[in-house]
PDB file of N, CA and C in Angstrom:
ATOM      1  N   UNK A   1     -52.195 -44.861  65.008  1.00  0.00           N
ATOM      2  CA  UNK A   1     -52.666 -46.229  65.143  1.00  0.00           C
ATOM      3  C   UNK A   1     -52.426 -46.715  66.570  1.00  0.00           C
ATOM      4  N   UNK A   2     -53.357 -47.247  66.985  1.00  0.00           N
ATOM      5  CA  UNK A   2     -52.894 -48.405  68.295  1.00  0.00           C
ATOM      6  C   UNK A   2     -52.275 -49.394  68.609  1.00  0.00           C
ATOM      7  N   UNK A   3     -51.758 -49.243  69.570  1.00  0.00           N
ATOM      8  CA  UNK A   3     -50.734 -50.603  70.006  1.00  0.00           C
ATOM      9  C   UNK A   3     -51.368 -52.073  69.505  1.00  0.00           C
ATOM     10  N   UNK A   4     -53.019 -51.875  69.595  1.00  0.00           N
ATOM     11  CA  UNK A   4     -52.996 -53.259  69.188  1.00  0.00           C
ATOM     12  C   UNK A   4     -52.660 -53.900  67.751  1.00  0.00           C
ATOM     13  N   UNK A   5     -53.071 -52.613  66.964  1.00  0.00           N
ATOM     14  CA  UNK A   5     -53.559 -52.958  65.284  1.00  0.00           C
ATOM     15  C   UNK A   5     -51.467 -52.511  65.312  1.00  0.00           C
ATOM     16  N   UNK A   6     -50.714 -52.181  65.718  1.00  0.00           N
ATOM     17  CA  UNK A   6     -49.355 -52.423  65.221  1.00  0.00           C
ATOM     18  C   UNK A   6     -48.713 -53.978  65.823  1.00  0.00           C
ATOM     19  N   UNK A   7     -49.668 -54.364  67.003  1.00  0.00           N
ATOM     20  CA  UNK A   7     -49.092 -55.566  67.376  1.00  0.00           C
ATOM     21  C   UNK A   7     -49.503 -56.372  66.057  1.00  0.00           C
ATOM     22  N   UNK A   8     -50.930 -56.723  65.583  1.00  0.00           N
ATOM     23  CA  UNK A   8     -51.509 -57.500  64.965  1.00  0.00           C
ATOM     24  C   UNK A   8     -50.918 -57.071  63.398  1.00  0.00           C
ATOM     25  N   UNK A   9     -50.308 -56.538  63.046  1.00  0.00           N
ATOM     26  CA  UNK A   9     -49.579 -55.622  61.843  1.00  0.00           C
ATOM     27  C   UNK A   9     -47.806 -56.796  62.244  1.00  0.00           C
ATOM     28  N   UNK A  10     -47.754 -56.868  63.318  1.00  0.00           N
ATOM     29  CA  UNK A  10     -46.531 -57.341  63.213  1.00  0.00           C
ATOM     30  C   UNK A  10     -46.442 -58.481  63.368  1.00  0.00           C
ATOM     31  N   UNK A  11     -47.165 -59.178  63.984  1.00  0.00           N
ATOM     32  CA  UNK A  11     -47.480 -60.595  64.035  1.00  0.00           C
ATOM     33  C   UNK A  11     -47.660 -61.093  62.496  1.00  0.00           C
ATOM     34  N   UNK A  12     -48.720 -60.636  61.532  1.00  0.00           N
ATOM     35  CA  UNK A  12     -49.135 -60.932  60.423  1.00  0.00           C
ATOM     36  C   UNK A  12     -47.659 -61.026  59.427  1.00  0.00           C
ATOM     37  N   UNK A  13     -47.102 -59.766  59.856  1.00  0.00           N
ATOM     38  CA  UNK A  13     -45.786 -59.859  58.983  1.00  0.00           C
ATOM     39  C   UNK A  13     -44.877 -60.816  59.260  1.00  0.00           C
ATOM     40  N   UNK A  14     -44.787 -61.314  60.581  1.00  0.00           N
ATOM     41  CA  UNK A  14     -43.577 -61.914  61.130  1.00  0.00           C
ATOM     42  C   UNK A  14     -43.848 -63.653  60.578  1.00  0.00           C
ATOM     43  N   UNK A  15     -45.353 -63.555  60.372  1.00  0.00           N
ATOM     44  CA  UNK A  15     -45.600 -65.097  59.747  1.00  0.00           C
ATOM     45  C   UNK A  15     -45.549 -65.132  58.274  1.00  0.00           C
ATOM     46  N   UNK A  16     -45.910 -64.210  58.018  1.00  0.00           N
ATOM     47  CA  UNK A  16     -45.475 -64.245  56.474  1.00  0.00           C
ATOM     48  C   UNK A  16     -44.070 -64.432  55.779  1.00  0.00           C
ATOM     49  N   UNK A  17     -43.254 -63.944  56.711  1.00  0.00           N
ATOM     50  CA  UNK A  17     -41.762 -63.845  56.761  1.00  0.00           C
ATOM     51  C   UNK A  17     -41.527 -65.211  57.037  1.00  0.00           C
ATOM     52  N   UNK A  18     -42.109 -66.038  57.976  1.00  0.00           N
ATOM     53  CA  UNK A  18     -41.653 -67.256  58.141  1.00  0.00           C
ATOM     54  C   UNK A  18     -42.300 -68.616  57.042  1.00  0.00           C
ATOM     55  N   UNK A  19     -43.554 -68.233  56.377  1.00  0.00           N
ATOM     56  CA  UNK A  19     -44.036 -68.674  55.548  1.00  0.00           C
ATOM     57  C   UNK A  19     -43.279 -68.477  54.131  1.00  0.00           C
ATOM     58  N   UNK A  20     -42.570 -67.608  53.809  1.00  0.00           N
ATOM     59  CA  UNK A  20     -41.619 -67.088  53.250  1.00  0.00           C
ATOM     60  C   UNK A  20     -40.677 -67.883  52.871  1.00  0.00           C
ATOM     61  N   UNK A  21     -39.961 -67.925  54.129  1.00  0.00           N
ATOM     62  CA  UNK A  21     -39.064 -68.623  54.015  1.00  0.00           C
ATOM     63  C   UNK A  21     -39.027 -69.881  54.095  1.00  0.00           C
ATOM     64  N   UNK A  22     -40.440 -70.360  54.837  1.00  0.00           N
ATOM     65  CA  UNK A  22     -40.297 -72.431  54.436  1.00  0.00           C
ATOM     66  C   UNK A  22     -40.574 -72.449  53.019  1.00  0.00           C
ATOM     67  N   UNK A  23     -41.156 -71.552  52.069  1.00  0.00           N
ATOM     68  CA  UNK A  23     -41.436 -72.106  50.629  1.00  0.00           C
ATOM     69  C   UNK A  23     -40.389 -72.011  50.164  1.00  0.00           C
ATOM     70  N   UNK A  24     -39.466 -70.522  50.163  1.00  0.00           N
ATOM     71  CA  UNK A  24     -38.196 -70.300  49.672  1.00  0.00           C
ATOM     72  C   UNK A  24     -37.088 -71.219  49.695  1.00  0.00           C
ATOM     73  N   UNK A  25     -37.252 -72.132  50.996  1.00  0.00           N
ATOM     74  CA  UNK A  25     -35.773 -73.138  51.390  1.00  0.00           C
ATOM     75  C   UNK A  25     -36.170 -74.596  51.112  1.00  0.00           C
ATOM     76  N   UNK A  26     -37.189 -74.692  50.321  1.00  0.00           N
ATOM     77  CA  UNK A  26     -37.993 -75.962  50.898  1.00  0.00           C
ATOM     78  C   UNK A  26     -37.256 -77.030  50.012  1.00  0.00           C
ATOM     79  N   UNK A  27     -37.070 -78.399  50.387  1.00  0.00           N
ATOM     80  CA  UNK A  27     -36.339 -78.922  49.792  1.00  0.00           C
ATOM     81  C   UNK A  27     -37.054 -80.048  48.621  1.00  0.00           C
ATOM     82  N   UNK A  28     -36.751 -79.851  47.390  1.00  0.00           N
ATOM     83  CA  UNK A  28     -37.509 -81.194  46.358  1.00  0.00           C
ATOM     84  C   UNK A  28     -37.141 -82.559  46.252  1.00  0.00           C
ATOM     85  N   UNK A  29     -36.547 -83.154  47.122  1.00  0.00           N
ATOM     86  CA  UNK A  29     -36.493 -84.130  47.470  1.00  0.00           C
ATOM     87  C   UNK A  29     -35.960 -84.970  48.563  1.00  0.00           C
ATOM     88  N   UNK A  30     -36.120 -86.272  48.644  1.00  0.00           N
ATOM     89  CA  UNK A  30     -35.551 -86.693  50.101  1.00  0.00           C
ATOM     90  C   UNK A  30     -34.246 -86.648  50.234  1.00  0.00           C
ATOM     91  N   UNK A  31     -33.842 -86.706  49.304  1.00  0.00           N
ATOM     92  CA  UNK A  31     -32.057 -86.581  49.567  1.00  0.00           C
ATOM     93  C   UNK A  31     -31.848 -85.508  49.795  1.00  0.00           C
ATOM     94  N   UNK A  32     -32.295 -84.831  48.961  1.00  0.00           N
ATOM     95  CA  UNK A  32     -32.140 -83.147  49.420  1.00  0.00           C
ATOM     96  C   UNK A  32     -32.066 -82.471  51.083  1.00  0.00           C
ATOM     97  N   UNK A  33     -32.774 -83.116  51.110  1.00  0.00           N
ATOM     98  CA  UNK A  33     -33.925 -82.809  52.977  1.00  0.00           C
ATOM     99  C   UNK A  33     -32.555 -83.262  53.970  1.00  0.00           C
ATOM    100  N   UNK A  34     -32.380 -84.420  53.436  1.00  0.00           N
ATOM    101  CA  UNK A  34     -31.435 -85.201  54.511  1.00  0.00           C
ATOM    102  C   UNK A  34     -29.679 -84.755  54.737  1.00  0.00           C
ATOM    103  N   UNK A  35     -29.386 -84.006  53.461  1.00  0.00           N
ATOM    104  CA  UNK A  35     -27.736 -83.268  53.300  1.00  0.00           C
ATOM    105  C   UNK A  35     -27.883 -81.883  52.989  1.00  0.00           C
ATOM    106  N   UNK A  36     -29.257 -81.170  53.687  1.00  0.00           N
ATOM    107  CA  UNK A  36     -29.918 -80.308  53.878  1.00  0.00           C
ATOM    108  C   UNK A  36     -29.223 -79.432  52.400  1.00  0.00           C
ATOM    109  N   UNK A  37     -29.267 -80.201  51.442  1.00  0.00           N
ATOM    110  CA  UNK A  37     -28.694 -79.660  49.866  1.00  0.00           C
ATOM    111  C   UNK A  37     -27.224 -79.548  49.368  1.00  0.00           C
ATOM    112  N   UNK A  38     -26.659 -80.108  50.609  1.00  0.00           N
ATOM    113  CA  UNK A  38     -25.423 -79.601  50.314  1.00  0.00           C
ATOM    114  C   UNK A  38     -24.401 -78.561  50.954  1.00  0.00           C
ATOM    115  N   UNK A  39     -25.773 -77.576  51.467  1.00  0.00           N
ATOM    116  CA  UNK A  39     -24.894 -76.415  52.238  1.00  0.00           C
ATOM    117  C   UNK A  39     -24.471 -76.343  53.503  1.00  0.00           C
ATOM    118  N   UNK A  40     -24.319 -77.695  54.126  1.00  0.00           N
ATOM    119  CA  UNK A  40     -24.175 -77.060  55.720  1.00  0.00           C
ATOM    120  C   UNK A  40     -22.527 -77.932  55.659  1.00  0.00           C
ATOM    121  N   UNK A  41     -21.612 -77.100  55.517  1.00  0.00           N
ATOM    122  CA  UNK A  41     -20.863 -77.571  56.027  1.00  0.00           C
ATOM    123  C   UNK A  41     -20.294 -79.048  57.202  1.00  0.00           C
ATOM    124  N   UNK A  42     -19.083 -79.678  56.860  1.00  0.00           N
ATOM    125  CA  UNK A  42     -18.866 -80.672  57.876  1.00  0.00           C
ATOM    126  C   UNK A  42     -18.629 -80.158  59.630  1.00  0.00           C
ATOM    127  N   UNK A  43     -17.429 -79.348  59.600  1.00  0.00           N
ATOM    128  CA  UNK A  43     -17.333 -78.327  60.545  1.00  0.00           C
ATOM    129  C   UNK A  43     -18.817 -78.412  61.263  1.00  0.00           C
ATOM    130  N   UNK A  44     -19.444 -76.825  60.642  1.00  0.00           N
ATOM    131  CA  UNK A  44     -20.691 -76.447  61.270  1.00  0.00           C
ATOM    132  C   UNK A  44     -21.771 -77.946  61.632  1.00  0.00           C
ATOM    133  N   UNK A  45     -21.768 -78.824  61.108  1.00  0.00           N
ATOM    134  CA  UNK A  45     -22.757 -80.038  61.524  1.00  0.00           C
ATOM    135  C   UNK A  45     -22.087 -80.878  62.528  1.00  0.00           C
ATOM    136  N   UNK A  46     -20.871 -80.690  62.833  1.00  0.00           N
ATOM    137  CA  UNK A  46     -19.867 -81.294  63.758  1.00  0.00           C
ATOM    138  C   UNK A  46     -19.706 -80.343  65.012  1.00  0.00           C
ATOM    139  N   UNK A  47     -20.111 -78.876  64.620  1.00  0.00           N
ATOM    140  CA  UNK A  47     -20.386 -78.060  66.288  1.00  0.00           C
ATOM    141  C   UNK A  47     -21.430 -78.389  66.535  1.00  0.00           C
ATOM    142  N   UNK A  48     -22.812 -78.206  65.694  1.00  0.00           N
ATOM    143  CA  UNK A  48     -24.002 -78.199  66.033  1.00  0.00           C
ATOM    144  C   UNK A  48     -24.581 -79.682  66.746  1.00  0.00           C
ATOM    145  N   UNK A  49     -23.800 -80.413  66.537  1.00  0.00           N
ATOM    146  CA  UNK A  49     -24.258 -81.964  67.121  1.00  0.00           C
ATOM    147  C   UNK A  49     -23.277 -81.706  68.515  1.00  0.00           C
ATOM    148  N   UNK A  50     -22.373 -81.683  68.521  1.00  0.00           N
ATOM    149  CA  UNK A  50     -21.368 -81.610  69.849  1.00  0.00           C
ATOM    150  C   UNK A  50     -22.529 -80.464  70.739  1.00  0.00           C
ATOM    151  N   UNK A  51     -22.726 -79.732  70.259  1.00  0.00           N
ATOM    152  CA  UNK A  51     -23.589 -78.593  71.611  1.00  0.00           C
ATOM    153  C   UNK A  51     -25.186 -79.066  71.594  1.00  0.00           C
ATOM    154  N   UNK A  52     -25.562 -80.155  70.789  1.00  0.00           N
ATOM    155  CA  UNK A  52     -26.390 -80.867  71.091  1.00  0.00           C
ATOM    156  C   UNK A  52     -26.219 -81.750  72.200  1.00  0.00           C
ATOM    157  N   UNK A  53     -25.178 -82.342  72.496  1.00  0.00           N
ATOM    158  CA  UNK A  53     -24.706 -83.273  73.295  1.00  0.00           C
ATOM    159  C   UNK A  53     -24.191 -82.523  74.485  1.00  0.00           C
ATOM    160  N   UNK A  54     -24.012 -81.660  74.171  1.00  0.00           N
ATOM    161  CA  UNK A  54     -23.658 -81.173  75.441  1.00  0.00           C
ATOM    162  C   UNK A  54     -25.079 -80.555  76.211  1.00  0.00           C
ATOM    163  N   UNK A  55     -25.599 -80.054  75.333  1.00  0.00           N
ATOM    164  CA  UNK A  55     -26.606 -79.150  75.817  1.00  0.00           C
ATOM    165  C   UNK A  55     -27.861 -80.210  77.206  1.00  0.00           C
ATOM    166  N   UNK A  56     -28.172 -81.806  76.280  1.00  0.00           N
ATOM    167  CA  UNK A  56     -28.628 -82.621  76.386  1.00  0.00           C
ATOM    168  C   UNK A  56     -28.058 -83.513  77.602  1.00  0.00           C
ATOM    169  N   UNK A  57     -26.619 -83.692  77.986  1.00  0.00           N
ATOM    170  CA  UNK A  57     -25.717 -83.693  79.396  1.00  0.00           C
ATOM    171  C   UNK A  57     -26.254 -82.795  80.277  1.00  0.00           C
ATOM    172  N   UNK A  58     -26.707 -81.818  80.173  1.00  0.00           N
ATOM    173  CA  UNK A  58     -25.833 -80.938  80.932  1.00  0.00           C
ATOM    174  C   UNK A  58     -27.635 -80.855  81.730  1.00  0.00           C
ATOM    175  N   UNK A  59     -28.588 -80.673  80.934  1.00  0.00           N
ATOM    176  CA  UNK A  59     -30.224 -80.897  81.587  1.00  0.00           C
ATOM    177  C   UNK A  59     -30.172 -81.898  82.106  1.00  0.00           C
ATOM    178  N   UNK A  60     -29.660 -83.098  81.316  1.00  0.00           N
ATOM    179  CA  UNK A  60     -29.727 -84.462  82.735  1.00  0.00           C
ATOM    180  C   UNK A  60     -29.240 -84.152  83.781  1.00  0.00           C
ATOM    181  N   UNK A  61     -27.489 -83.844  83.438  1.00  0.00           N
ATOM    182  CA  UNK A  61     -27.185 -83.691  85.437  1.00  0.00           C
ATOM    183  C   UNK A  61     -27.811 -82.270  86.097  1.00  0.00           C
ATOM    184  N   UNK A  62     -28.268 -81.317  85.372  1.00  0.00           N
ATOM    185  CA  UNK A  62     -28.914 -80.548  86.501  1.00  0.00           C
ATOM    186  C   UNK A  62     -29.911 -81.092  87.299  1.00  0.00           C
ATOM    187  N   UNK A  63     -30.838 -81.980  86.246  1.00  0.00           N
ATOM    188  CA  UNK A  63     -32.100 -82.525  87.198  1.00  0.00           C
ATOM    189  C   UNK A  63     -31.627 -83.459  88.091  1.00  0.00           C
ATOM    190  N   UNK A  64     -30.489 -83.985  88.187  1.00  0.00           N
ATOM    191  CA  UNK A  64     -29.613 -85.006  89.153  1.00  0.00           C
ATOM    192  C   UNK A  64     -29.802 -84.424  90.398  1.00  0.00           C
ATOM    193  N   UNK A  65     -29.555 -82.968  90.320  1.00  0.00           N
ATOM    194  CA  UNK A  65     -28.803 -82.443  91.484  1.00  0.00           C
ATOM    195  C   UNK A  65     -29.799 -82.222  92.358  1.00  0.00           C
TER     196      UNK A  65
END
């Protein structure tokens, strides 16, 4: 087979995989959506916002410079 028809072979899969998984995780309601069900830990939502904030600092002062 050719590089292209394995590119287009992997692309097809790689969306299906992601189509996959938004039906698989998808949430049934708004509460649901919003305490993303329950599973994300306090911890982990307490790094992930801090390296938001940082991440979001840190592009402002580069463009400062």
């Amino acid at each position: 087979m050719s590089v292209q028809i394995w590119t287009f072979v992997f692309v097809f899969l790689t969306f299906g995989l992601y189509i996959g998984i938004a039906v698989w995780s998808r949430a049934g309601s708004t509460s649901e959506f919003y305490v993303a069900g329950g599973g994300v830990p306090p911890l982990a939502n307490g790094m992930a916002t801090a390296a938001d904030w940082m991440s979001a600092a840190s592009f402002i002062s580069m463009a400062g410079l």
